[in-house]
C-alpha atoms as a PDB file:
ATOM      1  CA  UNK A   1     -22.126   9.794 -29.237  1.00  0.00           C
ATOM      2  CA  UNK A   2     -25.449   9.512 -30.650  1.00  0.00           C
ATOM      3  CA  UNK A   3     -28.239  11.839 -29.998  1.00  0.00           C
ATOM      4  CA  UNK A   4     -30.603  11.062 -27.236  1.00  0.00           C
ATOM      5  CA  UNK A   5     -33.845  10.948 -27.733  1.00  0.00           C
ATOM      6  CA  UNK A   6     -37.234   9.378 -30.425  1.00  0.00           C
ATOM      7  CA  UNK A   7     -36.181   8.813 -34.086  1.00  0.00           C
ATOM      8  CA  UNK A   8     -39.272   9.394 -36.335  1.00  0.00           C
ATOM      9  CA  UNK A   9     -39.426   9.229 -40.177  1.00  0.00           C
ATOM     10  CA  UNK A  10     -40.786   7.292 -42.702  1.00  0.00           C
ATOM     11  CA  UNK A  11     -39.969   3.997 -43.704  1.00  0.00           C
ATOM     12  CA  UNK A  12     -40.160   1.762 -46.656  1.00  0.00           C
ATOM     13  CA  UNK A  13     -39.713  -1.849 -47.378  1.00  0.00           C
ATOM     14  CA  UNK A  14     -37.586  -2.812 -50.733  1.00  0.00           C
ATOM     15  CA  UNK A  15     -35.658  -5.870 -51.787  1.00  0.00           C
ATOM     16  CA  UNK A  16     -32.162  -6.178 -51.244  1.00  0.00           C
ATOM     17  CA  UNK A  17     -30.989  -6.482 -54.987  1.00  0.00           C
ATOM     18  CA  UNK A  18     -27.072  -5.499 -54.157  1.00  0.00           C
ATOM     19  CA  UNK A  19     -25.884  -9.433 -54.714  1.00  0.00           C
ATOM     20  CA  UNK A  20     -24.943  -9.730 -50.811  1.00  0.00           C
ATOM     21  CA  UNK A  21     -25.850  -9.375 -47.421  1.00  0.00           C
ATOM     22  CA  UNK A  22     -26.598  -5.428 -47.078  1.00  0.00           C
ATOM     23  CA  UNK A  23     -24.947  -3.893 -43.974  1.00  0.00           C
ATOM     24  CA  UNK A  24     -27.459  -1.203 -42.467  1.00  0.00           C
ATOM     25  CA  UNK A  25     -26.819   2.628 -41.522  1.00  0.00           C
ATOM     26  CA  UNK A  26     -25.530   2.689 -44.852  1.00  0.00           C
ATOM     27  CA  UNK A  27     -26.986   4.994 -47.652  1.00  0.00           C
ATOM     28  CA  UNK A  28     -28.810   2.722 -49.949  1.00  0.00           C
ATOM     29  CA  UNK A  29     -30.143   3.662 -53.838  1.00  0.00           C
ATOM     30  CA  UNK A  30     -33.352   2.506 -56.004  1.00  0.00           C
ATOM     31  CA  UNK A  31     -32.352  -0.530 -58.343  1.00  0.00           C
ATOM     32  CA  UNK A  32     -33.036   1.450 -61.683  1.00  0.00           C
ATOM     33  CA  UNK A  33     -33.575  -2.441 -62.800  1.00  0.00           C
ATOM     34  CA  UNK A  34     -35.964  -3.653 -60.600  1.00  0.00           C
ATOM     35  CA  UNK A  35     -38.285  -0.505 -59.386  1.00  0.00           C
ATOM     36  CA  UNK A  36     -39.503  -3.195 -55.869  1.00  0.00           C
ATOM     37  CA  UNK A  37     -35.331  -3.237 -54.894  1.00  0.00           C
ATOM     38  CA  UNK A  38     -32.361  -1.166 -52.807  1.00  0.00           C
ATOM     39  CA  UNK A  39     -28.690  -1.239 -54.580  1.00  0.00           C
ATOM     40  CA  UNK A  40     -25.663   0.102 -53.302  1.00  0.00           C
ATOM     41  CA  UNK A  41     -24.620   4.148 -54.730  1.00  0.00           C
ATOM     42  CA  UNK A  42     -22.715   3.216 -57.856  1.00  0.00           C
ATOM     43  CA  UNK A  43     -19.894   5.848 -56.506  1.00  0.00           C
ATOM     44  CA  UNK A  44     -19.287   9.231 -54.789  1.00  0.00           C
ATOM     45  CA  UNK A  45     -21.933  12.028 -54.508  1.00  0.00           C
ATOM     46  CA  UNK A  46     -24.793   9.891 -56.304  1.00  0.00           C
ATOM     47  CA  UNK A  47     -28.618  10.860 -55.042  1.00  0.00           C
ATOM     48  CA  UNK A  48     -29.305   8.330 -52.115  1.00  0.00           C
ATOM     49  CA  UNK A  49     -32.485   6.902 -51.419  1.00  0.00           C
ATOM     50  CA  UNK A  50     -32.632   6.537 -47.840  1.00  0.00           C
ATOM     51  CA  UNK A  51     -30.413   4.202 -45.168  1.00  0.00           C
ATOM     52  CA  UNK A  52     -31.275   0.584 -44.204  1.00  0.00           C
ATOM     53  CA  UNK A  53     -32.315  -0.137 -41.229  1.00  0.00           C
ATOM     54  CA  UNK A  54     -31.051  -3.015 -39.058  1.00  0.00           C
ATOM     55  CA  UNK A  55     -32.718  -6.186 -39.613  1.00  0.00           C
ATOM     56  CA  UNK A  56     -33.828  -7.529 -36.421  1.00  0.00           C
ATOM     57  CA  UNK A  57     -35.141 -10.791 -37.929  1.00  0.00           C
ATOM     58  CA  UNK A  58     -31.514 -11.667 -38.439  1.00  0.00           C
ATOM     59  CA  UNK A  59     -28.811 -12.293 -35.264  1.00  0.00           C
ATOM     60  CA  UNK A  60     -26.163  -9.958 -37.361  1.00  0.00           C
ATOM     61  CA  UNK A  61     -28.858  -7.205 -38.156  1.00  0.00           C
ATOM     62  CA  UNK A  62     -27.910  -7.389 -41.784  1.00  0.00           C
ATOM     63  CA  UNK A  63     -30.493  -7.761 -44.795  1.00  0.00           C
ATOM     64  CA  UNK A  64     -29.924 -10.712 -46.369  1.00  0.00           C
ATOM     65  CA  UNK A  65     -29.229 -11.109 -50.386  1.00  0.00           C
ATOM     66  CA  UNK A  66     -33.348 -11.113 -52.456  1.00  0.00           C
ATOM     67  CA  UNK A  67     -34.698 -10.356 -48.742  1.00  0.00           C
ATOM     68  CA  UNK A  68     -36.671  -7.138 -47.802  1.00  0.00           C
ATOM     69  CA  UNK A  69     -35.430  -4.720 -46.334  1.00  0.00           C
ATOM     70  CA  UNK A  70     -36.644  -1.373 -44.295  1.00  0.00           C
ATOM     71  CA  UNK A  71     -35.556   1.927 -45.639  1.00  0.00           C
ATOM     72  CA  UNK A  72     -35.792   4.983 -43.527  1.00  0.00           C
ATOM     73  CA  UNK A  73     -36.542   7.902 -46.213  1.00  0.00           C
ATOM     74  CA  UNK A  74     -37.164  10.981 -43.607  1.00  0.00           C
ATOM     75  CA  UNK A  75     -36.820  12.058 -40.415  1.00  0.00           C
ATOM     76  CA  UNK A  76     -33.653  11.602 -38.102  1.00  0.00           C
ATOM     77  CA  UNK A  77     -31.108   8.254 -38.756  1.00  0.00           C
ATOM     78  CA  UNK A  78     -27.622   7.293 -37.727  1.00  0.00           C
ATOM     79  CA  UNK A  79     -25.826   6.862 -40.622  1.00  0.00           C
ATOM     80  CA  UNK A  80     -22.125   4.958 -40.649  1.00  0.00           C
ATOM     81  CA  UNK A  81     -19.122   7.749 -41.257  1.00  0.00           C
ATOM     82  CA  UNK A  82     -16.439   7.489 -44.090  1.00  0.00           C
ATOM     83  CA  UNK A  83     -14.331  10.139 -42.731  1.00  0.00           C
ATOM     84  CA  UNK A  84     -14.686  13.203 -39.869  1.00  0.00           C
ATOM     85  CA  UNK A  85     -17.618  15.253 -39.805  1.00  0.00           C
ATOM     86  CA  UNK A  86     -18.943  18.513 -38.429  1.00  0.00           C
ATOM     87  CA  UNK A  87     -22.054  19.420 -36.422  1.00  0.00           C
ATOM     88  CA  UNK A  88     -24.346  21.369 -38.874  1.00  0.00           C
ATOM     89  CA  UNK A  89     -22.511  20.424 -42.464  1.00  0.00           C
ATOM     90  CA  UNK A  90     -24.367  18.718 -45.138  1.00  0.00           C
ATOM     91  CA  UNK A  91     -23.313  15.331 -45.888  1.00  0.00           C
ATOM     92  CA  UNK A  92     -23.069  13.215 -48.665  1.00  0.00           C
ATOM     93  CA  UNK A  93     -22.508   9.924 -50.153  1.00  0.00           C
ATOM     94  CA  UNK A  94     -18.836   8.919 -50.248  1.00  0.00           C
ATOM     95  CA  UNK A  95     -18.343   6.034 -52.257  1.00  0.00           C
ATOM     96  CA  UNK A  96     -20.416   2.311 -53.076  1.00  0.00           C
ATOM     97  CA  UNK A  97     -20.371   1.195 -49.812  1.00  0.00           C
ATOM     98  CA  UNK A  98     -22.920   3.775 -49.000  1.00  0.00           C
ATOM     99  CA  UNK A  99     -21.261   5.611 -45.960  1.00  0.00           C
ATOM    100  CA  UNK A 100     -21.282   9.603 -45.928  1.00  0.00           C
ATOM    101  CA  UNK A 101     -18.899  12.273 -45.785  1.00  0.00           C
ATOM    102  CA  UNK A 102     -18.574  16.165 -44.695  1.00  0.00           C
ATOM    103  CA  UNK A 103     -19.711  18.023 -47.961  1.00  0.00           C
ATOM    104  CA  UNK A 104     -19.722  21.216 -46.133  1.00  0.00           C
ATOM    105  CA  UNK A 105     -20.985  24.259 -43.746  1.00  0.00           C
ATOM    106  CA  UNK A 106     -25.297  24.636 -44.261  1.00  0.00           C
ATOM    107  CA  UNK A 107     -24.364  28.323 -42.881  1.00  0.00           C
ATOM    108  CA  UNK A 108     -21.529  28.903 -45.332  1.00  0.00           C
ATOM    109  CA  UNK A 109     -22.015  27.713 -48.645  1.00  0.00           C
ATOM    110  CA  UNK A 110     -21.993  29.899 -51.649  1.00  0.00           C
ATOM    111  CA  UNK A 111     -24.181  29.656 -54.823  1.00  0.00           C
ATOM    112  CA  UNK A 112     -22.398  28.305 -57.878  1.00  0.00           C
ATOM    113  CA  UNK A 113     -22.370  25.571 -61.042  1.00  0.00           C
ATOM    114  CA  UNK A 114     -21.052  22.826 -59.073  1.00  0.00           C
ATOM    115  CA  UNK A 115     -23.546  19.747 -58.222  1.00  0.00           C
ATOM    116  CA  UNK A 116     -23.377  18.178 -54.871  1.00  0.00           C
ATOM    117  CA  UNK A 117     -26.122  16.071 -54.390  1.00  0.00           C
ATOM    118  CA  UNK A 118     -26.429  15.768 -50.076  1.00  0.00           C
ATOM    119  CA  UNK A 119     -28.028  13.177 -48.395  1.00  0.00           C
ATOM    120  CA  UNK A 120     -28.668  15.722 -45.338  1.00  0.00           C
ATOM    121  CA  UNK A 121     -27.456  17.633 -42.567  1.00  0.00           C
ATOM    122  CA  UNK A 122     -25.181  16.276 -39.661  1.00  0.00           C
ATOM    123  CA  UNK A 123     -26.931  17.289 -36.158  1.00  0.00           C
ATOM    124  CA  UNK A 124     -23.280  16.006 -34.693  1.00  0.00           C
ATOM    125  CA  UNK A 125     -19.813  15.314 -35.072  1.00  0.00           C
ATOM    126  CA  UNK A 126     -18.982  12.068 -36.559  1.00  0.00           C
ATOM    127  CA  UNK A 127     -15.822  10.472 -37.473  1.00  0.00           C
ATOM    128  CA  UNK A 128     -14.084   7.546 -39.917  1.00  0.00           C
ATOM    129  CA  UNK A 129     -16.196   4.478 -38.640  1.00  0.00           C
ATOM    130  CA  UNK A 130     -18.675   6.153 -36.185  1.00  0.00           C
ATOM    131  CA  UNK A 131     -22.333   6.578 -36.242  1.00  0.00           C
ATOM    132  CA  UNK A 132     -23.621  10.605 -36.356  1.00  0.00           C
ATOM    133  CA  UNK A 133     -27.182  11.281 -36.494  1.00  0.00           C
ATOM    134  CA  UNK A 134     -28.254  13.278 -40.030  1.00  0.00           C
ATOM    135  CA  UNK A 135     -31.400  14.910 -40.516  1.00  0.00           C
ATOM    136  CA  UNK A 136     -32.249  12.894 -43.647  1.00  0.00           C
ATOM    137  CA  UNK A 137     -33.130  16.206 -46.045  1.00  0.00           C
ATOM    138  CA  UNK A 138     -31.608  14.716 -49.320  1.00  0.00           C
ATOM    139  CA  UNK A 139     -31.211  17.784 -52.321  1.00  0.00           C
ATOM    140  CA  UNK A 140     -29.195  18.612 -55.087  1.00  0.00           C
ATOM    141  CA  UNK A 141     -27.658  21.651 -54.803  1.00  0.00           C
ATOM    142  CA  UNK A 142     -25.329  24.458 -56.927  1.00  0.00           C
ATOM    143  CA  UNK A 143     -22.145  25.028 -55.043  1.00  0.00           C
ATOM    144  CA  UNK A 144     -19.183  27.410 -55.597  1.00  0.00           C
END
């Protein structure tokens, strides 16, 4: 169940450079080719951008192939699961299709030399194919 209530952040408008229609609530990157364009994460745990936005000019809310598209980049956004998540865990990007995954307890993580880069912090619980509202906060940090 999705969190009740105004969903503020700030949003951006890029090109959809993936090749196909782009399917929103997903986790989208920069092209590194084409600086005005969104691509899909090349793979697991990559540095996300932000998550597409449905496309309300379009009957299936998807951003077509070369066509702009709005990119939430702060604030609170439902963002599609890839497997179960907790309340208060970061999450992070699980593989190219740009849906997220538990990455772990904010409250008990431990400092160490392993990078996880998170896209943010789940505010509930989500599971495989569900929507769960993240506080976008996207960092890299040192994990244990």
């Amino acid at each position: 169940m999705a969190i009740q209530g105004v969903y503020a952040g700030i949003r951006v408008t890029k090109l959809n450079n993936i090749g196909a229609d782009a399917t929103p609530n997903r986790v989208v990157v920069l092209d590194s080719a084409d600086p005005d364009g969104f691509d899909l994460p090349s793979g697991a745990g990559v540095v996300g951008f932000g998550v597409l936005l449905i496309d309300m000019r379009y009957e299936s809310g998807v951003t077509p192939d070369t066509k702009s598209g709005s990119i939430q980049i702060s604030g609170v956004k439902d963002i599609e699961c890839g497997g179960a998540i907790s309340a208060w865990h970061y999450v992070k990007i699980k593989d190219t299709t740009g849906v997220i995954v538990d990455a772990g307890a904010v409250d008990s993580m431990s400092d160490g030399s392993t990078q996880t880069n998170v896209v943010g912090i789940a505010l509930e619980v989500g599971e495989d194919g569900s929507l769960a509202s993240i506080w976008l906060n996207p960092q890299t940090l040192f994990l244990a």
